[in-house]
Protein backbone atom coordinates (compact mmCIF):
# COMPACT_ATOMS: atom_id res chain seq x y z
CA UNK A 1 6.79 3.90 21.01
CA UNK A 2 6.32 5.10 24.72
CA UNK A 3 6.17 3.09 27.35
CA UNK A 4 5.23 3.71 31.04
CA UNK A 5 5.30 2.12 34.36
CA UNK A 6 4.43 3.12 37.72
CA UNK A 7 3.85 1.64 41.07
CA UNK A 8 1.96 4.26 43.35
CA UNK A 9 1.03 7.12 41.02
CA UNK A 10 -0.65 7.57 37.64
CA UNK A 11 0.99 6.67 34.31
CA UNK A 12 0.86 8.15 31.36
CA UNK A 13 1.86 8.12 28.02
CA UNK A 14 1.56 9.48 24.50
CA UNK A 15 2.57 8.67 20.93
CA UNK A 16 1.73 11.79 18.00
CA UNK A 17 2.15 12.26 14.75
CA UNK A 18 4.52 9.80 14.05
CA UNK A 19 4.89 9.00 10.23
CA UNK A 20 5.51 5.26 9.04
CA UNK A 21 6.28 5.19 5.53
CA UNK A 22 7.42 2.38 3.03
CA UNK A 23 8.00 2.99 -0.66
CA UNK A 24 8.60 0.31 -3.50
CA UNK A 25 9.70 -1.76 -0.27
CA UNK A 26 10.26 -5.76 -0.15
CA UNK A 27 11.03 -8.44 2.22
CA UNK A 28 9.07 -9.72 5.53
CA UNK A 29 7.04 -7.37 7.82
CA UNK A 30 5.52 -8.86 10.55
CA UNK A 31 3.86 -5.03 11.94
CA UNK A 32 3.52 -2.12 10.60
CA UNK A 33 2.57 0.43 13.54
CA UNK A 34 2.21 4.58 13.57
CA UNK A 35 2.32 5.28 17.00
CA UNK A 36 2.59 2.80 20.43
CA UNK A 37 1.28 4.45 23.90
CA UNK A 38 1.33 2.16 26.58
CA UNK A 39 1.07 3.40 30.06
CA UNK A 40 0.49 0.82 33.52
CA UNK A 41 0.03 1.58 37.04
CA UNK A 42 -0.17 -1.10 39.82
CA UNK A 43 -2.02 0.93 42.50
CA UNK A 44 -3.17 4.21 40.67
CA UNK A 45 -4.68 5.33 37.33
CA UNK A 46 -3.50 5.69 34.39
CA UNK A 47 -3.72 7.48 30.70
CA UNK A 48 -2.70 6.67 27.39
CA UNK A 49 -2.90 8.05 23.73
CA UNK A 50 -1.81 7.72 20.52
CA UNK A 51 -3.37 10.94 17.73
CA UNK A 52 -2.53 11.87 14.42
CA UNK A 53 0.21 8.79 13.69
CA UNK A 54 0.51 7.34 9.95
CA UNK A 55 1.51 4.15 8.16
CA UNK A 56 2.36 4.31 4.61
CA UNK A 57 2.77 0.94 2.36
CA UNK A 58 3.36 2.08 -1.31
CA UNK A 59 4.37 0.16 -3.86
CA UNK A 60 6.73 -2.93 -3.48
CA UNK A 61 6.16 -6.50 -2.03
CA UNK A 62 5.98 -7.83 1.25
CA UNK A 63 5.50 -11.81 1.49
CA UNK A 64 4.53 -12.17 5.14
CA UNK A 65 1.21 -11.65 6.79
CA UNK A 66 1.13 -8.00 8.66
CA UNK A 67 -0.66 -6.86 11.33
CA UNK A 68 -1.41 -3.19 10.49
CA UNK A 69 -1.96 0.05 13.46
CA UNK A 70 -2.19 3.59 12.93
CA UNK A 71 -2.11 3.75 16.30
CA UNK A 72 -2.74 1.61 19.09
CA UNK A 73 -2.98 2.54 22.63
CA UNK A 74 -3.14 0.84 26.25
CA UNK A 75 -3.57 1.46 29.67
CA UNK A 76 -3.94 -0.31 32.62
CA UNK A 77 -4.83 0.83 36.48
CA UNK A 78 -6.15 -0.21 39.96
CA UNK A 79 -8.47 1.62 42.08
CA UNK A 80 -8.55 4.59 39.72
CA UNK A 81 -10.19 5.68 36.86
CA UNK A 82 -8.24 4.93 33.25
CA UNK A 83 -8.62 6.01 30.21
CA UNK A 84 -7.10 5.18 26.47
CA UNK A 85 -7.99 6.68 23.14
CA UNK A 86 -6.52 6.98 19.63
CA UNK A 87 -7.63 9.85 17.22
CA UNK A 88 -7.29 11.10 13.83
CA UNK A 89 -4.76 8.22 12.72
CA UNK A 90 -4.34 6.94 8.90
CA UNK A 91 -3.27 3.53 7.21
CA UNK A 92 -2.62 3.72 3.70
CA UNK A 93 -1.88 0.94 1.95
CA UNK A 94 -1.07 0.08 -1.29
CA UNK A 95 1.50 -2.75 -1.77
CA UNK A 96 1.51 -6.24 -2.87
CA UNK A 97 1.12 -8.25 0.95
CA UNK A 98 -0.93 -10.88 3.03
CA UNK A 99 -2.44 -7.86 5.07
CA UNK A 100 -4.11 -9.71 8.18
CA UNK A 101 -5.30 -7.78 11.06
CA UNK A 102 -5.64 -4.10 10.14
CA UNK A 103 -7.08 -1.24 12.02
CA UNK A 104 -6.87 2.91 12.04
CA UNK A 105 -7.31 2.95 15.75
CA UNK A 106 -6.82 -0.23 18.42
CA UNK A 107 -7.55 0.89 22.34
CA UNK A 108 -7.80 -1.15 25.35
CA UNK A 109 -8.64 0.24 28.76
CA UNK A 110 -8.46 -2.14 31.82
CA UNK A 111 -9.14 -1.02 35.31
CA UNK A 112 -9.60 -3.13 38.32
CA UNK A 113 -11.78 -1.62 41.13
CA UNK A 114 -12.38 1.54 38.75
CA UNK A 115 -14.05 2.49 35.31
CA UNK A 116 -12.15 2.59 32.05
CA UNK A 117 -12.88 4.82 29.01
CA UNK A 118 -11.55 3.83 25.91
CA UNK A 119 -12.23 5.93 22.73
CA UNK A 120 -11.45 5.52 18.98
CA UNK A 121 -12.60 8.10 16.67
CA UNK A 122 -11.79 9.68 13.23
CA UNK A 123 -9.50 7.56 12.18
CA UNK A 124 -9.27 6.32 8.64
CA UNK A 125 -8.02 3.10 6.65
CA UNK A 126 -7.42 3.81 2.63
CA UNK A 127 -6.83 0.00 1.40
CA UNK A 128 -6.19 0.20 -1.98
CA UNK A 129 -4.11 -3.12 -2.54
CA UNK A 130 -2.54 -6.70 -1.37
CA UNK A 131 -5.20 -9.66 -0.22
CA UNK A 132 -6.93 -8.95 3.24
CA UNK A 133 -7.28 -12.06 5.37
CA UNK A 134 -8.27 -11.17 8.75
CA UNK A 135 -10.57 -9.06 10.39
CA UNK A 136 -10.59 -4.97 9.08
CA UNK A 137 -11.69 -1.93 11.62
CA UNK A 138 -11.84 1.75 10.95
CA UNK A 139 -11.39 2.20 14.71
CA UNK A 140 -11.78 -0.59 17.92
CA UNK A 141 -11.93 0.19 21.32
CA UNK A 142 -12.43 -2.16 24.30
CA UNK A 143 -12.97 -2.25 27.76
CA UNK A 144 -12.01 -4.67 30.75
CA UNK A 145 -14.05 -4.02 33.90
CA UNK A 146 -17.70 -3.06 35.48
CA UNK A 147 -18.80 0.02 34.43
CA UNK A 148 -16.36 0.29 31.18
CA UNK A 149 -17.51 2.84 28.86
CA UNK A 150 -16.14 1.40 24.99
CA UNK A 151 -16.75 4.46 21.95
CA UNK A 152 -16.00 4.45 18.42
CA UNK A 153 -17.13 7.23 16.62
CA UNK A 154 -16.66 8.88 13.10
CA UNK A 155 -14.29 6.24 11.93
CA UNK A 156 -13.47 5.38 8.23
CA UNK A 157 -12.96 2.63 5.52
CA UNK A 158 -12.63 3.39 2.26
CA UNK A 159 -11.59 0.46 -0.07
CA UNK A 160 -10.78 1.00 -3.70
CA UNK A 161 -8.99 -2.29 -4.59
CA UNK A 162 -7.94 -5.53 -3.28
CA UNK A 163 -9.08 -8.79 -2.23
CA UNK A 164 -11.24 -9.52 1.24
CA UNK A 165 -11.73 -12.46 2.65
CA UNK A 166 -13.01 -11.76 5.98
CA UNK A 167 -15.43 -9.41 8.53
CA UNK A 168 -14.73 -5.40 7.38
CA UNK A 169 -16.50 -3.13 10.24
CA UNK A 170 -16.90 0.20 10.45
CA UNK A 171 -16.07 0.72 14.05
CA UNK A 172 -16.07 -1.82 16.75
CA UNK A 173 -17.20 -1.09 21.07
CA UNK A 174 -16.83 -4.00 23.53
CA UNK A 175 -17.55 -2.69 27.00
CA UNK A 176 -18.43 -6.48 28.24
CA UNK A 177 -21.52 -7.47 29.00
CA UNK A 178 -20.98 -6.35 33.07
CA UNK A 179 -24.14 -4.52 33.86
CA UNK A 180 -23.26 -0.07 33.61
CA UNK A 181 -21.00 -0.73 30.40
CA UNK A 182 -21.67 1.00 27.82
CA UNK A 183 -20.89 0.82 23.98
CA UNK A 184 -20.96 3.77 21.95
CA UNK A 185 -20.25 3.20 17.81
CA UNK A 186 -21.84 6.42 15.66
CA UNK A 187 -20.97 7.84 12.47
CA UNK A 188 -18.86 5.44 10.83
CA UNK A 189 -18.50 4.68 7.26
CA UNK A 190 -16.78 1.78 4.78
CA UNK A 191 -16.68 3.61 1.30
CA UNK A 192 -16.61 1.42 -1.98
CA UNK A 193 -14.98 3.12 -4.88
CA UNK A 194 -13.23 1.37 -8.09
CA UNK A 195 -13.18 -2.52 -8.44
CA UNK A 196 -12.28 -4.40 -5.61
CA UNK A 197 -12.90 -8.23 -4.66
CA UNK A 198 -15.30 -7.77 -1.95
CA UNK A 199 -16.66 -11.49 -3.07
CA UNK A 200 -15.75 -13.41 0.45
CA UNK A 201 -16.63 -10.30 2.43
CA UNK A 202 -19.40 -9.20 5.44
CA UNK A 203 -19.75 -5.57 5.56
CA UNK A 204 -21.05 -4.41 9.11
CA UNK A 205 -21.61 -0.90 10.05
CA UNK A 206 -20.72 -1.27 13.57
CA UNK A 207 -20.08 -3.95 16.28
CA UNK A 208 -21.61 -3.21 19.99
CA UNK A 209 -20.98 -5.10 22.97
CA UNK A 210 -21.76 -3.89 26.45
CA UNK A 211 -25.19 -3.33 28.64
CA UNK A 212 -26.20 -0.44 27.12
CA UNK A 213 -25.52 -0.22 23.45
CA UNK A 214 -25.97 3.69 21.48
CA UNK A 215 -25.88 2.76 17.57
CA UNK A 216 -26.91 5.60 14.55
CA UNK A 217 -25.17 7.36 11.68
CA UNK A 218 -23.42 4.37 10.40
CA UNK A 219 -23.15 4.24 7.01
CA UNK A 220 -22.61 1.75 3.53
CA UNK A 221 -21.57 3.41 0.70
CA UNK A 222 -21.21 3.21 -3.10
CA UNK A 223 -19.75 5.77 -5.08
CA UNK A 224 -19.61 5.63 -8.69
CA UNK A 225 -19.02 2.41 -9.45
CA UNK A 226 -20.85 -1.48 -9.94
CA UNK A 227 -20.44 -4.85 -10.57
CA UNK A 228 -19.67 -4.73 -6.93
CA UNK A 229 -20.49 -8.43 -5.33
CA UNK A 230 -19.74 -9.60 -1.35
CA UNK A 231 -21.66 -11.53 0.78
CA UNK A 232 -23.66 -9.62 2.87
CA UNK A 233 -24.48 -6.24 4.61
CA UNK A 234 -25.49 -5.55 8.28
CA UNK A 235 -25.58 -3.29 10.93
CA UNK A 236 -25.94 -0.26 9.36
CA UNK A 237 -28.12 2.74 9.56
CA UNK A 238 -27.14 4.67 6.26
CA UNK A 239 -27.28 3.34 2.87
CA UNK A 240 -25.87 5.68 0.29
CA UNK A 241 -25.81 5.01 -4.36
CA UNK A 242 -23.67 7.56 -6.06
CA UNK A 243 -24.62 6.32 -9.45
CA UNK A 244 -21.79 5.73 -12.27
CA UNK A 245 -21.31 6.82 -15.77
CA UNK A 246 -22.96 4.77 -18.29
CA UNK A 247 -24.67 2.52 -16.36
CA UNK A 248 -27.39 0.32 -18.33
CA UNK A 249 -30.02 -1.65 -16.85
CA UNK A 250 -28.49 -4.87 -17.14
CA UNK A 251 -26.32 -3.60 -14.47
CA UNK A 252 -26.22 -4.30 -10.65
CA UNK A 253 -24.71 -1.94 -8.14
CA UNK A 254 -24.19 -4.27 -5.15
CA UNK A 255 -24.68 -7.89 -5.81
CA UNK A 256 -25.33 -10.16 -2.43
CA UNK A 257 -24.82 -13.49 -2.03
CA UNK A 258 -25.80 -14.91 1.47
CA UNK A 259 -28.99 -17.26 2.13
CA UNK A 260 -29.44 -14.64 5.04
CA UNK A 261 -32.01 -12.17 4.33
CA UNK A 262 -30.84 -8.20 4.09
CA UNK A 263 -32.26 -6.54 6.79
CA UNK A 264 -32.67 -2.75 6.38
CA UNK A 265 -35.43 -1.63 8.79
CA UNK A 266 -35.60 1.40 9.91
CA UNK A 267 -32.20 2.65 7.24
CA UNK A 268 -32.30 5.54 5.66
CA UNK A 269 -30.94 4.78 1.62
CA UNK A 270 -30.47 7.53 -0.61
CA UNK A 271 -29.54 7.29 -4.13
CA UNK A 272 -27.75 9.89 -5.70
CA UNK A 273 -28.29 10.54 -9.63
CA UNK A 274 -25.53 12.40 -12.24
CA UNK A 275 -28.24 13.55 -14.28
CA UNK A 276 -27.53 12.25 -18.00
CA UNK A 277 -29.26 9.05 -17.12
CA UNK A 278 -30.76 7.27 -20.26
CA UNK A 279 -32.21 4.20 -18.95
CA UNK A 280 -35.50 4.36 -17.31
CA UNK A 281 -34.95 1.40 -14.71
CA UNK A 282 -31.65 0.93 -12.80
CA UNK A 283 -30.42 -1.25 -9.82
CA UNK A 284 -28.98 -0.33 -6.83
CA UNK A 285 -28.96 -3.66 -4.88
CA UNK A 286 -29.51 -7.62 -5.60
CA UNK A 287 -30.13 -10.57 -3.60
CA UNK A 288 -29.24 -13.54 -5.16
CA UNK A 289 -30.21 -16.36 -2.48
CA UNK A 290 -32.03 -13.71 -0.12
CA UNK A 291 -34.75 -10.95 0.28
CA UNK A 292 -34.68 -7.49 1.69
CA UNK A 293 -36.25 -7.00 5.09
CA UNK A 294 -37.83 -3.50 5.46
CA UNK A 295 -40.30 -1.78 7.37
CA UNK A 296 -42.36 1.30 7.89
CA UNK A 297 -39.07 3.03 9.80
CA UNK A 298 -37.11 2.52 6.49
CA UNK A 299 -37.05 5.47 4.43
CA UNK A 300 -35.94 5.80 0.79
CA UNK A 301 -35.08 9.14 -0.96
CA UNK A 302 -33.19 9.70 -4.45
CA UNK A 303 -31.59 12.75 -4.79
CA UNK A 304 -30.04 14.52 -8.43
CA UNK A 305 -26.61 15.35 -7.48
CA UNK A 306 -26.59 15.71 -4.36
CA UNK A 307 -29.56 17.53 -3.04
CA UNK A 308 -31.73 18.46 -6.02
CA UNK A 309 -35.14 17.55 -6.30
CA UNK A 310 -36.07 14.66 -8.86
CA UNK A 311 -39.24 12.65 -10.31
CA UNK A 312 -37.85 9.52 -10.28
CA UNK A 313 -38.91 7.25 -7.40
CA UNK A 314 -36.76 4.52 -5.55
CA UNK A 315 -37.88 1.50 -3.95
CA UNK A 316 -37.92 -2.46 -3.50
CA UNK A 317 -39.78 -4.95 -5.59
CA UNK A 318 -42.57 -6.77 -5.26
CA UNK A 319 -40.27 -10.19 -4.69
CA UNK A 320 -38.10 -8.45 -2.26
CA UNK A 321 -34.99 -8.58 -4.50
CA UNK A 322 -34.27 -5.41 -6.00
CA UNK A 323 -33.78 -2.57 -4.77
CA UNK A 324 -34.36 0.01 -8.09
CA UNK A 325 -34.73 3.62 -9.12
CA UNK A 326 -36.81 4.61 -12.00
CA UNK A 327 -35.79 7.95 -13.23
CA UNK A 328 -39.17 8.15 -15.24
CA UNK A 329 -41.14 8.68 -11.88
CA UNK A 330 -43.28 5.26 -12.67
CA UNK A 331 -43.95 2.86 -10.73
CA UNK A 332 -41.76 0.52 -9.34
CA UNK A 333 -43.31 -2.76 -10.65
CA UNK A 334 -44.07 -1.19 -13.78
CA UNK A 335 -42.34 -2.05 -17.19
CA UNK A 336 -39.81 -4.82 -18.06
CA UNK A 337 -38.09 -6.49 -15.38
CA UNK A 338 -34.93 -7.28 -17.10
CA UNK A 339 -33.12 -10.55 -15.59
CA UNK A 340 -29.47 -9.20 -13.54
CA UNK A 341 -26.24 -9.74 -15.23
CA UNK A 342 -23.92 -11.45 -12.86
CA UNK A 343 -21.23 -9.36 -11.72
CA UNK A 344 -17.37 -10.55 -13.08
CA UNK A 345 -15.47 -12.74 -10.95
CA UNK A 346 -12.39 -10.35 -9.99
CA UNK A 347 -9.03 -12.13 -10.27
CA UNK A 348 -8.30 -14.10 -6.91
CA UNK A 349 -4.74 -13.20 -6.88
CA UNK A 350 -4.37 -9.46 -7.39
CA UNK A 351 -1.75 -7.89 -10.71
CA UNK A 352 1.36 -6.24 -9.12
CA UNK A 353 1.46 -2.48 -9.79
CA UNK A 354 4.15 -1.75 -12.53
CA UNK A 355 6.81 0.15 -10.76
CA UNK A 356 8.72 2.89 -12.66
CA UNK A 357 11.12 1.72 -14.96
CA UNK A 358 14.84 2.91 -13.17
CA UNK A 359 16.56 5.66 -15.70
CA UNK A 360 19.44 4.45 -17.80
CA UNK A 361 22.96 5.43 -16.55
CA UNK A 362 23.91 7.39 -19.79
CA UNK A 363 27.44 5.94 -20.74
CA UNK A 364 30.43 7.92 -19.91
CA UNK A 365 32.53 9.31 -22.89
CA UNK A 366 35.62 7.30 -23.72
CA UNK A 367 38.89 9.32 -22.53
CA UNK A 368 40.92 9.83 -25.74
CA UNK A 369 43.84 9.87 -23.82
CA UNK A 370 43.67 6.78 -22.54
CA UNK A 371 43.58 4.92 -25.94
CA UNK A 372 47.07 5.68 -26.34
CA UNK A 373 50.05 5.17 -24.46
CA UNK A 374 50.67 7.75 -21.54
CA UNK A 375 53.99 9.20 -20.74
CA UNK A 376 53.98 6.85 -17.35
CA UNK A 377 54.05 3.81 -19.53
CA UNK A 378 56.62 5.55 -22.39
CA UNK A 379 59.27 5.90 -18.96
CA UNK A 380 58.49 2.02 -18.18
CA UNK A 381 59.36 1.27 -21.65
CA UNK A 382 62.43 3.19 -21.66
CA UNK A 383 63.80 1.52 -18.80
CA UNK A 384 63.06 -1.85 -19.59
CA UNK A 385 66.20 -4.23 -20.24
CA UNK A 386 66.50 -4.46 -24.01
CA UNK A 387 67.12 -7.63 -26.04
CA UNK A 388 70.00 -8.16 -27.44
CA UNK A 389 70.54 -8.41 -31.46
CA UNK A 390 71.92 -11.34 -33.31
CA UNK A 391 74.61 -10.34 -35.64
CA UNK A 392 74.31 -12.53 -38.57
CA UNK A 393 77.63 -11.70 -40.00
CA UNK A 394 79.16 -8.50 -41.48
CA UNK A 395 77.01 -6.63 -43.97
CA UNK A 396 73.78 -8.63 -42.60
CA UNK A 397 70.71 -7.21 -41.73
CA UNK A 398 69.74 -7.82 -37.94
CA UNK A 399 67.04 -10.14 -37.13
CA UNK A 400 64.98 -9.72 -34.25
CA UNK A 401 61.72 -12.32 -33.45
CA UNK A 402 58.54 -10.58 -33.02
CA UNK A 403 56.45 -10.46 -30.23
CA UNK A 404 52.92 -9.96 -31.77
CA UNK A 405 52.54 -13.02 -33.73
CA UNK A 406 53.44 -11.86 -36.99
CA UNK A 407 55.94 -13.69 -39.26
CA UNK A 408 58.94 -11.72 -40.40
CA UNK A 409 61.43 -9.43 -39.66
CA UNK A 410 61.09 -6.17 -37.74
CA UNK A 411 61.71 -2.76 -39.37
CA UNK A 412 65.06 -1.22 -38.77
CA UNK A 413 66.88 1.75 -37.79
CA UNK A 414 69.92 3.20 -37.46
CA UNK A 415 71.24 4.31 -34.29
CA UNK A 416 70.82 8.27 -33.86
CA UNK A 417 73.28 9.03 -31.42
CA UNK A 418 76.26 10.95 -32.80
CA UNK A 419 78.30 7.54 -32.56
CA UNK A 420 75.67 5.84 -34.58
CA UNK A 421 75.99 8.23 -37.24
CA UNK A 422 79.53 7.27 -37.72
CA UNK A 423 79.20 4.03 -38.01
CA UNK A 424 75.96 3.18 -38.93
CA UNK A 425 74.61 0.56 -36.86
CA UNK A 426 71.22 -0.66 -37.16
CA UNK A 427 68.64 -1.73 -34.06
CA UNK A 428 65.25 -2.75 -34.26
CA UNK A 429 62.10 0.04 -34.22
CA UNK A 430 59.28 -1.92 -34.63
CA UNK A 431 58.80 -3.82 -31.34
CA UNK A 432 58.18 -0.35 -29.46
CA UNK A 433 61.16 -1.66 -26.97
CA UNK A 434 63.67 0.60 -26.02
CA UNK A 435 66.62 -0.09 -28.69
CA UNK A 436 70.64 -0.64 -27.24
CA UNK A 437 73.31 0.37 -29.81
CA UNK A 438 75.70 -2.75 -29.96
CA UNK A 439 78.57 -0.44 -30.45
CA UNK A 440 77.84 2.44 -28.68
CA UNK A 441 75.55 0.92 -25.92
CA UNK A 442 73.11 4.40 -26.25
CA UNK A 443 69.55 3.33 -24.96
CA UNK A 444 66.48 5.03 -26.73
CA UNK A 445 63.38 4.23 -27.36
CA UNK A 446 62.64 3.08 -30.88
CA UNK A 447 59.71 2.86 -31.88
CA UNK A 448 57.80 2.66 -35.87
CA UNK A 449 55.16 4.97 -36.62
């Protein structure tokens, strides 16, 4: 994070190639942010920018809402120009969370008595997980002041899993509505691969705001995959099919379902074939409450691979419903008209990812030596106080209780010091306590094997 300040000359700051990264990571998260520039000048210009940054979310649960930033950048100035812009950022994210607000690249330029630039381009959201409840932009830039100049350019979204439940733009320009603003958003894309829940979802290929507005190159599109269903489609210039494997003609493509007609004049849609097609009639795009709006600027090309020349023809029924390819070159009318198959309803609540399973501590090997008594506990032994024996008259054997909970006597010895020899005394061995000669008083351990 950088942060600057200045009173009477230009400020500037920068934040690059910061890495964010969280891995199989849990608890609350209210931000996740790649780089910060903020830079503020009360009587000058300033400059701020934030390039190359990355935030990482992999694995792992996070149970608040977060905000999400590859980079985000401001700057503020008076009576000089300022300008802001955030570049070649990434957000990856692929853990179990509320996402709300996420973007690759957030700029704001303000500048009073002065023009402001602010500039977000190639920067690139992968959102492959967690359920998506606020607004998504591959890159936003905005403007405060007359003659603001807002651009967005070359951004990215590509979505592979998840759930949506709100607006996912391309790129987003607000210069105001002041007259000399201008709002630049060109050559953005939001890529659907794999399955996600796109169900409660507007795709929009750009948002504009500002007198003068320069829109092209945006594009929607569809790679190798179906049963894809959301609610509607606008604002963009570029329609693009990569056909899947095995896909019948029962099956849909992109499945809307707003009341609001699809409007695609003047968009150029290409669909791109494998080549080991079987069925002769296939659809790209449905309408379930709606039509498709097209004119004579709207162009329609279908492509094997990607650039090789075909007979089959692409284009939208006569009810304004379908759009289709026949890979037999008829016509588009022609033949059965087989009824769509509704796409599945994805799971509301997405499965957690199965982590790795953590490796087994292998069990250390049991110490031999410590099953049996060491020579530290042998000297303990040896100097404990013994107990003393009961004589139960002459020529008696000596009793001794046990300690283990056994009935019975305890095995006997005779004393082996030189004294004991002589006159045969007899001491317990079978207690493991050190032994004490009544006659002779000599101490040793005694113990039975």
């Amino acid at each position: 994070m950088v942060i600057t300040k200045a009173a009477g000359k230009t400020a500037s700051a920068a934040a690059h190639e910061n890495v964010l990264l969280l891995k199989n990571a849990s608890g609350t998260v209210q931000a996740l942010i790649g780089g910060v520039a903020s830079g503020t000048a009360e009587r000058a210009g300033a400059a701020a920018a934030a390039d190359s940054n990355s935030v990482t979310a992999e694995g792992g649960t996070l149970t608040a809402a977060s905000d999400v930033y590859g980079g985000t950048v401001e700057a503020v100035g008076k009576d000089a120009p300022v300008t802001a812009s955030a570049s070649e950022n990434t957000v990856t994210l692929s853990a179990v969370a509320p996402w709300r607000q996420v973007r690759g690249g957030r700029v704001r330029a303000s500048a009073d008595g002065a023009a402001a630039t602010a500039t977000a381009s190639k920067n690139t959201l992968n959102l492959a997980y967690g359920t998506f409840t606020a607004e998504i932009a591959g890159g936003y830039a905005i403007t405060d002041g007359a003659g603001g100049q807002a651009t967005a350019n070359e951004n990215t979204v590509n979505i592979s899993s998840g759930i949506y439940q709100d607006s996912i733009y391309a790129a987003t320009a607000d210069a105001g509505s002041a007259a000399g603003t201008v709002a630049t958003v060109k050559d953005n894309r939001i890529v659907i691969t794999g399955t996600p829940n796109l169900s409660a979802a507007q795709l929009y290929g750009h948002k504009a705001v500002g007198a003068t507005k320069n829109i092209a190159g945006n594009a929607l599109v569809v790679k190798e995959t179906k049963g894809i269903k959301a609610e509607s489609i606008d604002g963009f210039q570029k329609l693009e099919f990569w056909l899947p494997a095995g896909m019948t003609k029962d099956d849909t493509m992109l499945w809307l379902s707003s009341t609001s007609n699809t409007n695609l004049t003047g968009t150029d849609i290409t669909a791109h074939l494998r080549g080991d097609e079987t069925e002769k009639r296939l659809r790209l795009l449905y309408t379930e409450k709606a039509q498709i709006q097209k004119d004579g600027t709207t162009t329609m090309t279908v492509w094997k691979g990607v650039s090789d020349v075909t007979t089959a023809k692409i284009g939208i029924t006569k009810d304004n419903k379908e759009l289709i390819v026949k890979t037999d070159g008829s016509a588009i009318d022609e033949g059965d008209k087989p009824p769509p198959t509704p796409p599945e309803e994805k799971p509301i609540e997405p499965e957690k990812p199965i982590e790795p399973e953590k490796p087994i501590d292998p069990e250390k090997p049991v110490d031999p030596k410590k099953t049996h008594r060491s020579k530290a506990s042998q000297v303990i032994r040896r100097n404990r106080r013994p107990m003393p024996l009961k004589r139960q008259g002459r020529g008696q054997p000596q009793i001794r209780r046990r300690d283990d909970g056994r009935r019975g006597s305890l095995p006997r010895r005779r004393c082996r010091s030189p004294r004991g020899r002589r006159h045969g005394e007899r001491l317990c061995g079978g207690c493991g306590h050190a032994g004490l000669c009544p006659i002779c008083s000599h101490r040793r351990l005694l113990h039975a094997a």
